[in-house]
Protein backbone atom coordinates (compact mmCIF):
# COMPACT_ATOMS: atom_id res chain seq x y z
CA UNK A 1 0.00 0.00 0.00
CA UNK A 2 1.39 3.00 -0.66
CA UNK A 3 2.30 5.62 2.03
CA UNK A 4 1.29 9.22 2.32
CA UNK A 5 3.12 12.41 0.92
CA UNK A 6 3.98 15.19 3.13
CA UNK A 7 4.32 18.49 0.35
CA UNK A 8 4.82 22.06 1.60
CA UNK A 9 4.71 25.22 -0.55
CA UNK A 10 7.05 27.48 0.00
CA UNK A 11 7.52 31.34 -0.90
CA UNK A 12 10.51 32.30 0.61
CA UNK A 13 11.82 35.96 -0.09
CA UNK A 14 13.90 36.69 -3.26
CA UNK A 15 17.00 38.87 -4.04
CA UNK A 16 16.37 39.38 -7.45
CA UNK A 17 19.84 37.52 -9.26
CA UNK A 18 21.15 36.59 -6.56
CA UNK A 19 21.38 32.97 -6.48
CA UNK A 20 23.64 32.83 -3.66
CA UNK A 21 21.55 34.21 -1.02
CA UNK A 22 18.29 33.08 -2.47
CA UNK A 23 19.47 29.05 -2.64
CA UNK A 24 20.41 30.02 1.34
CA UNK A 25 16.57 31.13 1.52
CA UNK A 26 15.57 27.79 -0.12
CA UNK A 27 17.77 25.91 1.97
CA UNK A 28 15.96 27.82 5.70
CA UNK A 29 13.00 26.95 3.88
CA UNK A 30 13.05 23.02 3.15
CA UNK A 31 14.44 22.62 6.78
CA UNK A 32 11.24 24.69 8.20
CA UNK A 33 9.35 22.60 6.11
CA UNK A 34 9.93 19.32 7.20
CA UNK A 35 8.33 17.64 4.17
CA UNK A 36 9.14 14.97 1.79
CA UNK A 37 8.33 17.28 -1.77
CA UNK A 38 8.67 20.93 -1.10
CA UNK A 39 7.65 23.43 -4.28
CA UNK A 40 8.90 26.80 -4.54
CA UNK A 41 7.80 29.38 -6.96
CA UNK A 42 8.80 30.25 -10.79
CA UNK A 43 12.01 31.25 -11.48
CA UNK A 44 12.05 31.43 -7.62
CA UNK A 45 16.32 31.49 -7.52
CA UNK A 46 16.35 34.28 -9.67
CA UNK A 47 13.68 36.36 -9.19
CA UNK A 48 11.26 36.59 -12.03
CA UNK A 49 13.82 38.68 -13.81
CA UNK A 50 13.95 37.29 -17.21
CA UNK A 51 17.47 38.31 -18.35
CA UNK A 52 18.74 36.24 -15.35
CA UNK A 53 21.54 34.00 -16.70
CA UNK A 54 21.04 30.32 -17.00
CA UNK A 55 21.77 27.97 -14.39
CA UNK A 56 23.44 24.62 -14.92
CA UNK A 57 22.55 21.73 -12.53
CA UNK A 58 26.66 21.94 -11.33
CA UNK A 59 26.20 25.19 -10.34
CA UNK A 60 28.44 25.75 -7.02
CA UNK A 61 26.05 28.43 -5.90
CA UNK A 62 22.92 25.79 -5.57
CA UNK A 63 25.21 23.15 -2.94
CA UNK A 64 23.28 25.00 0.47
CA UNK A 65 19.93 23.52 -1.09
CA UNK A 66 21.36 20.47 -2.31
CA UNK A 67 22.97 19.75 1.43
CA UNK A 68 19.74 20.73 3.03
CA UNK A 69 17.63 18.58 1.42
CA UNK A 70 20.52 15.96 1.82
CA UNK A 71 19.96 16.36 5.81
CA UNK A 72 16.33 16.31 5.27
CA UNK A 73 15.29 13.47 3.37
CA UNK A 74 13.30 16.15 1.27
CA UNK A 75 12.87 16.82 -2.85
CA UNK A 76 12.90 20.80 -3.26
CA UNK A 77 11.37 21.92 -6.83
CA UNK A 78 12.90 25.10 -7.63
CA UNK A 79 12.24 27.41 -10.20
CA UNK A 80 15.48 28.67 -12.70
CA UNK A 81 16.45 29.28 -15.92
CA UNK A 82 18.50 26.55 -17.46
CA UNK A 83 20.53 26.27 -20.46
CA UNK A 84 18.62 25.17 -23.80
CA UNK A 85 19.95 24.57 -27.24
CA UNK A 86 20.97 27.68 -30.03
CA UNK A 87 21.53 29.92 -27.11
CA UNK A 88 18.09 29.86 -25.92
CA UNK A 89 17.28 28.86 -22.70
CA UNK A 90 14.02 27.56 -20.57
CA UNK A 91 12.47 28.37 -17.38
CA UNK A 92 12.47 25.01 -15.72
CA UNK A 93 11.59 22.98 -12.73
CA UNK A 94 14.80 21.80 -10.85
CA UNK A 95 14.54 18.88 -8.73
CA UNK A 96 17.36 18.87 -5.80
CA UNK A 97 17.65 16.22 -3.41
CA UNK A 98 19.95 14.14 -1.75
CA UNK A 99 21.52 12.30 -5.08
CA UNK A 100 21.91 15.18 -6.65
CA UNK A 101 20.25 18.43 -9.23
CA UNK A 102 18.36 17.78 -12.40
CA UNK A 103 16.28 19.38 -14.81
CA UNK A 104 12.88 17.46 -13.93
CA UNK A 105 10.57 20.08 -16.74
CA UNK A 106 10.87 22.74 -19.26
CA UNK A 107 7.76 24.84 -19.05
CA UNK A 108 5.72 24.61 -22.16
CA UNK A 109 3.70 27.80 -22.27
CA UNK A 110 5.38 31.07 -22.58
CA UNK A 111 3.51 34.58 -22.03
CA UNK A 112 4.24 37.08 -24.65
CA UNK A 113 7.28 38.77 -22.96
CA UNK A 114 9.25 35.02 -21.83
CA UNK A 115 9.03 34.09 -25.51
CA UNK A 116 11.02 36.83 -26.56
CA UNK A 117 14.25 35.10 -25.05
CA UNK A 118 13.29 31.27 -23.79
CA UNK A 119 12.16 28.60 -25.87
CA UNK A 120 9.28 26.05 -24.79
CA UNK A 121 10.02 22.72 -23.43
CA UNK A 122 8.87 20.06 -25.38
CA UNK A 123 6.78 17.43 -23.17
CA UNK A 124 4.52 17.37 -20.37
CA UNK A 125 6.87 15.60 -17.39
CA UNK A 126 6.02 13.63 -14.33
CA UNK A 127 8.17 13.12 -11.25
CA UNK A 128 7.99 9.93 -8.88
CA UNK A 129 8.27 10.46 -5.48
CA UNK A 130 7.88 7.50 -2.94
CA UNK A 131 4.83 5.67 -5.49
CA UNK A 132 3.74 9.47 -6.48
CA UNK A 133 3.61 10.50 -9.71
CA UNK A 134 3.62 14.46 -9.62
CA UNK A 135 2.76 15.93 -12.77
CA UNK A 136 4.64 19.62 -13.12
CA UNK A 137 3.84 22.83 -14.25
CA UNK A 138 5.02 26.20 -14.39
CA UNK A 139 2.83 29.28 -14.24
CA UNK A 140 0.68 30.12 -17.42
CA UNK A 141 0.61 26.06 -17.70
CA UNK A 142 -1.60 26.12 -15.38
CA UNK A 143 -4.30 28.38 -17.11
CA UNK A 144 -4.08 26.11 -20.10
CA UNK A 145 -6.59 23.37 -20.12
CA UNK A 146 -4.13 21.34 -22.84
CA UNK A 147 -1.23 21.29 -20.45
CA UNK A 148 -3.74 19.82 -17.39
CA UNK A 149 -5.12 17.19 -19.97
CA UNK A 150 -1.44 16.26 -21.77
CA UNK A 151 -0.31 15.83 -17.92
CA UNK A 152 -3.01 13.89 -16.63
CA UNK A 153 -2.42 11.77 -19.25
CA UNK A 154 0.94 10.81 -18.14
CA UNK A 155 -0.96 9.15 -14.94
CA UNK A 156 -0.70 11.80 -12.18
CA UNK A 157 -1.95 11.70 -8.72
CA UNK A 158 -0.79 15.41 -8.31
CA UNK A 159 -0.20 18.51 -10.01
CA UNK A 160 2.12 20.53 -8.49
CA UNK A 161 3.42 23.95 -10.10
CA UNK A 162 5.81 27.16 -8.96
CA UNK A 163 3.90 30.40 -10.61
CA UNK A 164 4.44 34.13 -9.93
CA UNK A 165 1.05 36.45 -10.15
CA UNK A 166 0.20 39.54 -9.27
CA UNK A 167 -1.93 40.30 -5.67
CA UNK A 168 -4.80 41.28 -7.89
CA UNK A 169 -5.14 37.35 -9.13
CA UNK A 170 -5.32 36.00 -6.09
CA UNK A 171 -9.09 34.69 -6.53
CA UNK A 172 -8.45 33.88 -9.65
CA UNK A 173 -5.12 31.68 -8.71
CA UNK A 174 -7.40 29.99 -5.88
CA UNK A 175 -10.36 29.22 -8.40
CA UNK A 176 -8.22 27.64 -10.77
CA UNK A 177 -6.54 25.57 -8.84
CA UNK A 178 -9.91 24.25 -6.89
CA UNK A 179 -10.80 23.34 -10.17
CA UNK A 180 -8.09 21.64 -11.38
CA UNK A 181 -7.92 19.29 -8.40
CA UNK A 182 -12.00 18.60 -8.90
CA UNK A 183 -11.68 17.87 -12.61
CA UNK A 184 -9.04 15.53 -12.40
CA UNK A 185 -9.94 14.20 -8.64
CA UNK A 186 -6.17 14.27 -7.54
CA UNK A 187 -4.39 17.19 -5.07
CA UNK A 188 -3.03 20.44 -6.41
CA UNK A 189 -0.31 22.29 -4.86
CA UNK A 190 0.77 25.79 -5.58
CA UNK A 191 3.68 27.94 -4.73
CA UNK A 192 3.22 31.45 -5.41
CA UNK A 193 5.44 34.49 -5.41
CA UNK A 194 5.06 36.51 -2.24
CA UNK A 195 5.91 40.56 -2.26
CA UNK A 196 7.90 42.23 -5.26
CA UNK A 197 10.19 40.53 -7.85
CA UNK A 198 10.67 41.61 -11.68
CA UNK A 199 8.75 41.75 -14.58
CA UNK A 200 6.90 44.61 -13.27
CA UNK A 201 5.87 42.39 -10.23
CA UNK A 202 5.71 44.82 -7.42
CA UNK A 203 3.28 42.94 -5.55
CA UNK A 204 2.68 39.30 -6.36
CA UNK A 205 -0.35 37.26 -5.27
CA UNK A 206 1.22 34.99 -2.72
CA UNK A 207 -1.58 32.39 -0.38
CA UNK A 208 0.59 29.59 -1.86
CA UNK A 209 -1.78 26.57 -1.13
CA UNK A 210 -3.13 23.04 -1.34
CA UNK A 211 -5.97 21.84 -2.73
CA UNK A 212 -7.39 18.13 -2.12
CA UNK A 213 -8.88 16.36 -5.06
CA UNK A 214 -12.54 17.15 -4.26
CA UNK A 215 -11.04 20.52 -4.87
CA UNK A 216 -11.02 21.61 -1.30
CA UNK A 217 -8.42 24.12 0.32
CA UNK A 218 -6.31 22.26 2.83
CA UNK A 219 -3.48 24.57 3.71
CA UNK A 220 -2.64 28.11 2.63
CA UNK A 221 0.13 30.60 3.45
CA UNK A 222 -0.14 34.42 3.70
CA UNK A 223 0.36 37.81 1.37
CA UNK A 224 4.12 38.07 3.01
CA UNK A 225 7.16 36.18 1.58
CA UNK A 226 8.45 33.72 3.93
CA UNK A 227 5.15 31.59 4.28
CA UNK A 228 5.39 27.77 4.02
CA UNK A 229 2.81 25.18 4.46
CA UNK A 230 1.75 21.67 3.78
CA UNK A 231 -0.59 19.22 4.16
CA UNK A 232 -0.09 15.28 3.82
CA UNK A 233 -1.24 13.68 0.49
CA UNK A 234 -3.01 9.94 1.05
């Protein structure tokens, strides 16, 4: 039988590119948690600045996070850009955890401005944590129905996805996702930019949260960056 899954959401504060001192912030963050999966918003070691320069899974700068969730037993899903091919690179989904960094997805929807410099990832990815498949998304993925529907059809008991949105889409963030875990009858979790970051992002949305899959709200954080909470998947 398989056991339950302890995932936080996390939306820690951000130094727009600084890597150094937001992996540190990642790092406080998956010890507070104390969870097995913990998600952490878009482009959340960056900022949301989109002329942030790649990051490459041996980056030196990332070993805090990678020792943290060493000493935890946790999977942190961090939000960068990474390297792509022909010089253009993706916002991605990193997966850090005791064995090591890896790119775990490529986020397949772009808004207008991203386009202009990254290129889409080309599949819908799943990652398997202790018998859970967790299907991941980044921001505007999850306001496409395609990307929900290609995912799910990957066999998902979860969808779990870092986005950054403005305080104004709060409800809007919150509806979706309720909706999302009622379609498809499996949890959603959501971490969600807290305060200011780039992009014009002066205040972002924050109330990271999880939903169960009758669509119900089961945790939720605050407006302020620093929030983290979870709730145990079964």
């Amino acid at each position: 039988m398989r056991e339950t899954l302890r995932v936080a959401v996390a939306q820690p504060l951000c130094v727009p590119y600084d890597v150094t001192q937001n992996a540190a912030a990642h790092a406080a963050a998956v010890r507070a948690a104390a969870s097995r999966v913990v998600v952490f918003p878009e482009l959340s070691l960056t900022g949301y600045e989109l002329g942030a320069a790649a990051l490459t899974a041996a980056d030196p700068r990332l070993c805090p996070l990678a020792e943290a969730c060493a000493e935890t037993g946790s999977v942190a899903l961090a939000g960068a850009p990474v390297p792509g091919e022909a010089g253009r690179p993706h916002i991605a989904m990193l997966a850090v955890d005791g064995t090591g960094i890896s790119v775990a997805y490529r986020k397949l929807w772009l808004g207008e401005d991203e386009a202009g410099r990254f290129a889409p990832g080309d599949k819908p990815a799943v990652l398997e944590v202790d018998g859970w498949r967790l299907g991941l998304a980044i921001c505007k993925d999850v306001s496409v129905p395609q990307h929900q529907v290609d995912t799910a059809g990957l066999g998902i008991d979860a969808y779990v996805a870092g986005t950054v949105m403005a305080a104004d889409e709060r409800t809007l963030q919150e509806e979706r996702a309720s909706r999302i875990a009622a379609s498809l009858g499996i949890w959603v979790a959501i971490a969600s930019f807290a305060g200011a970051t780039g992009g014009g992002y002066t205040d972002c949305a924050g109330r990271s949260g999880l939903w169960s899959a009758d669509g119900a709200l089961a945790a939720q954080a605050g407006t302020e960056p620093g929030g983290i909470v979870s709730a145990l998947l079964g």
